[in-house]
N, C-alpha and C. Protein backbone atom coordinates (compact mmCIF):
# COMPACT_ATOMS: atom_id res chain seq x y z
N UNK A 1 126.64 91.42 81.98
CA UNK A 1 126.05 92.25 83.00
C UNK A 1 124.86 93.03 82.44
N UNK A 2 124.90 93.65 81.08
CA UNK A 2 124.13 94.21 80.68
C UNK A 2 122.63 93.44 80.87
N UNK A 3 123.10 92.00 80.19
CA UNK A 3 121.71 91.20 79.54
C UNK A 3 120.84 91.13 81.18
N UNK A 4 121.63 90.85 82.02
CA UNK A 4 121.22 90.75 83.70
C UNK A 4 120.36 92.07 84.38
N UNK A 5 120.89 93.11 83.64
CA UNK A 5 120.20 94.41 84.05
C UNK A 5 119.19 94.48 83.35
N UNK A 6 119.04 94.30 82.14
CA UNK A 6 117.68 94.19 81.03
C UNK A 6 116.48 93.45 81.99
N UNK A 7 116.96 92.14 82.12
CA UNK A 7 116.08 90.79 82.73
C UNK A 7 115.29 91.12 83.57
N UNK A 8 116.30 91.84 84.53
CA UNK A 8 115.90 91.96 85.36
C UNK A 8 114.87 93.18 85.86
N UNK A 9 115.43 94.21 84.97
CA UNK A 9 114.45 95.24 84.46
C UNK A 9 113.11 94.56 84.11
N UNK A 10 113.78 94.00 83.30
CA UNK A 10 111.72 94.02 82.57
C UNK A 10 110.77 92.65 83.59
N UNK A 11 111.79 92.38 84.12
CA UNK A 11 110.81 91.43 85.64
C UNK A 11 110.24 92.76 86.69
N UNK A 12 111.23 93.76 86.81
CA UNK A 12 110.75 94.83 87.66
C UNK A 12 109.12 95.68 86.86
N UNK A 13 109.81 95.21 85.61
CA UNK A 13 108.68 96.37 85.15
C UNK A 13 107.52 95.27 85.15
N UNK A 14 107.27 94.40 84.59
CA UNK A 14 106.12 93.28 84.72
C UNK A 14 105.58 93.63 86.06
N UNK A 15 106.26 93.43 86.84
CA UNK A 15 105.76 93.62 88.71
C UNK A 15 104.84 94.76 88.67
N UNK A 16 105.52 95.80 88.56
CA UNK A 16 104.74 97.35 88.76
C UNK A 16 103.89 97.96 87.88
N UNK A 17 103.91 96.86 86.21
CA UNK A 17 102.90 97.41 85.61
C UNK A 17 101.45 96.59 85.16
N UNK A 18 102.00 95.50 85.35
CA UNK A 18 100.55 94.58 84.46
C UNK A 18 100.11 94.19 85.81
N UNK A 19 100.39 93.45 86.61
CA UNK A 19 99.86 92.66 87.34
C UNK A 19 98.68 93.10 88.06
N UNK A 20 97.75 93.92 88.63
CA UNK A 20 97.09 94.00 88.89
C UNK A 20 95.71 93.89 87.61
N UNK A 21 96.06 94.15 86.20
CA UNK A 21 95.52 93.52 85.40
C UNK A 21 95.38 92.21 85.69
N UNK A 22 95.68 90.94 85.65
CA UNK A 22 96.09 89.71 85.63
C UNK A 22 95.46 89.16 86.74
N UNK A 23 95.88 89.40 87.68
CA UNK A 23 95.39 89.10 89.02
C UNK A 23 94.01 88.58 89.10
N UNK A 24 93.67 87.81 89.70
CA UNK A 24 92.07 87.49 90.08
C UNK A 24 91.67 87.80 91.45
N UNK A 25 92.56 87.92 92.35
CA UNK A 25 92.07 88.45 93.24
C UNK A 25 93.43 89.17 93.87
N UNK A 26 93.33 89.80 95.30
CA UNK A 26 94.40 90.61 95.99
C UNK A 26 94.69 89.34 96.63
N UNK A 27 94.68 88.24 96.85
CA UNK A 27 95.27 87.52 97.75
C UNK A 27 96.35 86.92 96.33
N UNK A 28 95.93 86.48 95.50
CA UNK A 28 96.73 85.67 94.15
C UNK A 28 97.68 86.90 93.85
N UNK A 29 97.04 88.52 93.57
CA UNK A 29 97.89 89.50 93.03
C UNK A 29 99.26 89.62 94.30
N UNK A 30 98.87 89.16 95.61
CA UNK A 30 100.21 89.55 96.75
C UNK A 30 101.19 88.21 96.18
N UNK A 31 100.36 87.12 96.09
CA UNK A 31 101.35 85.78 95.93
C UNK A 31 102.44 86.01 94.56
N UNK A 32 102.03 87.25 93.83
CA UNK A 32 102.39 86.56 92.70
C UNK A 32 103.58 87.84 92.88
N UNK A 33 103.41 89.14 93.61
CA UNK A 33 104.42 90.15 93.82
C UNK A 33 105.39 89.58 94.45
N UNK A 34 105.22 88.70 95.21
CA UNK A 34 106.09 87.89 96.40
C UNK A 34 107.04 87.01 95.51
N UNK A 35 106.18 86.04 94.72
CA UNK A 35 106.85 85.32 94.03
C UNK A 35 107.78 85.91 93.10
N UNK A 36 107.31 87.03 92.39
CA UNK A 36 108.28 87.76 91.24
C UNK A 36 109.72 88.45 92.12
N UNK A 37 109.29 89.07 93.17
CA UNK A 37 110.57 89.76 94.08
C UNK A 37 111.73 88.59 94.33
N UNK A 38 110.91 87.33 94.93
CA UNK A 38 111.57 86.26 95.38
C UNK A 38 112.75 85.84 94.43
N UNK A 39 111.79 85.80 93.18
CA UNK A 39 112.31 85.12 91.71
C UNK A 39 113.34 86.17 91.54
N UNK A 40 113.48 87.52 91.32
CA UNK A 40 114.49 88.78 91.10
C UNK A 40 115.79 88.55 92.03
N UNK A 41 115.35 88.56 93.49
CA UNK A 41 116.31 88.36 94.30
C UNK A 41 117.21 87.24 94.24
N UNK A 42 116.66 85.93 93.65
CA UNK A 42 117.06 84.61 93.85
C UNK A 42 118.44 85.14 92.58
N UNK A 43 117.53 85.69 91.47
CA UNK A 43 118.60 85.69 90.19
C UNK A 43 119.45 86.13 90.28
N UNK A 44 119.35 87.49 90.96
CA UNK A 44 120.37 88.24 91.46
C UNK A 44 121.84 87.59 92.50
N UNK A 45 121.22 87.16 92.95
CA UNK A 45 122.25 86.44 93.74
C UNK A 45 122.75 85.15 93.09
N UNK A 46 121.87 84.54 92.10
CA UNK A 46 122.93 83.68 91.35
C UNK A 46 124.49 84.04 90.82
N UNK A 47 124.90 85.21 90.32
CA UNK A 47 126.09 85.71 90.19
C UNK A 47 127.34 84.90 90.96
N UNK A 48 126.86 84.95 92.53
CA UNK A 48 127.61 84.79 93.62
C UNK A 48 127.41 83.09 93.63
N UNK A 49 126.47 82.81 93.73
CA UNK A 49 126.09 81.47 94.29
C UNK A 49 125.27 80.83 92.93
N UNK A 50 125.36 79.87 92.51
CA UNK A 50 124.56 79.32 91.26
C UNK A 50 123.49 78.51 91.53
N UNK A 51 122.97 77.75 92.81
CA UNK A 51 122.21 77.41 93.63
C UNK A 51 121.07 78.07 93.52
N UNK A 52 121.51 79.92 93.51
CA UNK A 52 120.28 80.05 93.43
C UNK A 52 119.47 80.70 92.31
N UNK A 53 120.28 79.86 91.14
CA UNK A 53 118.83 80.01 89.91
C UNK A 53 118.28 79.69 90.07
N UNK A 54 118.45 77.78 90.71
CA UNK A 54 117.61 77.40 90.91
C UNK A 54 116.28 77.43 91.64
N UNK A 55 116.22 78.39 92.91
CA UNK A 55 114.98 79.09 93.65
C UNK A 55 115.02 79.89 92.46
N UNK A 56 115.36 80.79 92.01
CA UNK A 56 114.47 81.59 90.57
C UNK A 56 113.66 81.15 89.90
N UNK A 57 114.24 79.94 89.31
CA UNK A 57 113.51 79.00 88.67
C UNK A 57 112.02 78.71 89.13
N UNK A 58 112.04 78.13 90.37
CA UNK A 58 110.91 77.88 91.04
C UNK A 58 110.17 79.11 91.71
N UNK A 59 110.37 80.35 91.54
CA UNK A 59 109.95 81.41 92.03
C UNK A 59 108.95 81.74 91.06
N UNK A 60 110.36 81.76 89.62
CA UNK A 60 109.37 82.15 88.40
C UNK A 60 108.19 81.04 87.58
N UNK A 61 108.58 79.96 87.67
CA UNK A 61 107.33 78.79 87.86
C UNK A 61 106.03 79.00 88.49
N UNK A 62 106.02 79.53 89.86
CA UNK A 62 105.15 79.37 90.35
C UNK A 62 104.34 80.74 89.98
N UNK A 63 105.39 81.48 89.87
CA UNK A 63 104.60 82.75 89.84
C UNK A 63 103.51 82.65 88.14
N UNK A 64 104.14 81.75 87.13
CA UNK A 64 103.47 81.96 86.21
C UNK A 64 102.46 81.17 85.88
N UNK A 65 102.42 79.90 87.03
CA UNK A 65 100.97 79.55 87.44
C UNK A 65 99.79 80.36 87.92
N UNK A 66 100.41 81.62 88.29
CA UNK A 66 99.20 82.71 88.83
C UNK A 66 98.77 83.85 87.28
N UNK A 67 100.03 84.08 86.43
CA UNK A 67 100.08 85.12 85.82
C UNK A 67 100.27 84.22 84.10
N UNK A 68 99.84 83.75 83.45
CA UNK A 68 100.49 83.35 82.03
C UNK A 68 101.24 84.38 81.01
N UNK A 69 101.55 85.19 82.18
CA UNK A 69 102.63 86.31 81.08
C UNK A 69 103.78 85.77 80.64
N UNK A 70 104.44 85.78 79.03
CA UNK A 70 105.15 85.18 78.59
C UNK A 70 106.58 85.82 78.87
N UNK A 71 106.42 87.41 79.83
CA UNK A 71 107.46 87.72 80.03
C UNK A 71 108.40 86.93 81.32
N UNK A 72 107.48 86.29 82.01
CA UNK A 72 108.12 85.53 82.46
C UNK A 72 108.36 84.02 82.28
N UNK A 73 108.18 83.84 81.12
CA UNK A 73 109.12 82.99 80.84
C UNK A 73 110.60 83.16 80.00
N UNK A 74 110.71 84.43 79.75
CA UNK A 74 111.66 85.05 79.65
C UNK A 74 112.54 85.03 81.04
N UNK A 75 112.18 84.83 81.98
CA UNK A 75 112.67 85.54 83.20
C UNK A 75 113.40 83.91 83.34
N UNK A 76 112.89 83.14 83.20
CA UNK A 76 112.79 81.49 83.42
C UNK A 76 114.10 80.91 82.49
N UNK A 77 114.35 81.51 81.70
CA UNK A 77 115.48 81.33 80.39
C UNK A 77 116.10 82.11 80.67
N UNK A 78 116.59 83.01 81.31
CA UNK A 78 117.54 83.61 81.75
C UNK A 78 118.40 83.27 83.09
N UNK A 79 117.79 82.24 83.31
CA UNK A 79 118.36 81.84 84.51
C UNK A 79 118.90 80.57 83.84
N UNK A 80 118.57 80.25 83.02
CA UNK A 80 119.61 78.59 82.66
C UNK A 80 120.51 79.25 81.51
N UNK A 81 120.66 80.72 81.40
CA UNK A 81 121.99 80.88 80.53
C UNK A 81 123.24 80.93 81.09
């Protein structure tokens, strides 16, 4: 539970602190808040349902086609533990 609260922490904190660095524009910077929430929520609910790492997976994929932050690929390996 702990490692899940960390993860997921530092996906929250990525969201609210770098990304507007990163971003190239406000339309890519909304896609990529969307995608990271998506990706949080999906993980979160893997607990219950394991189905949905897999949308995490692809949440956090896409999102790091917008962003090459390596914290999320952290986010990406935490979902296949």
């Amino acid at each position: 539970m702990r490692k899940s609260t960390i993860s997921i922490g530092l996906a929250l904190g990525l969201l609210l602190s770098g990304a507007e660095a990163f971003a190239q524009n406000s339309a890519q910077e909304e896609q990529f808040s969307k995608l990271m929430m998506d990706g949080v929520t999906a993980y979160r609910q893997g607990a219950q349902d394991s189905s949905k790492y897999e949308e995490a997976i692809k949440a956090f994929e896409q999102a790091y086609e917008i962003q090459k932050n390596p914290d999320i690929l952290y986010n990406i390996g935490r979902c296949y533990h």
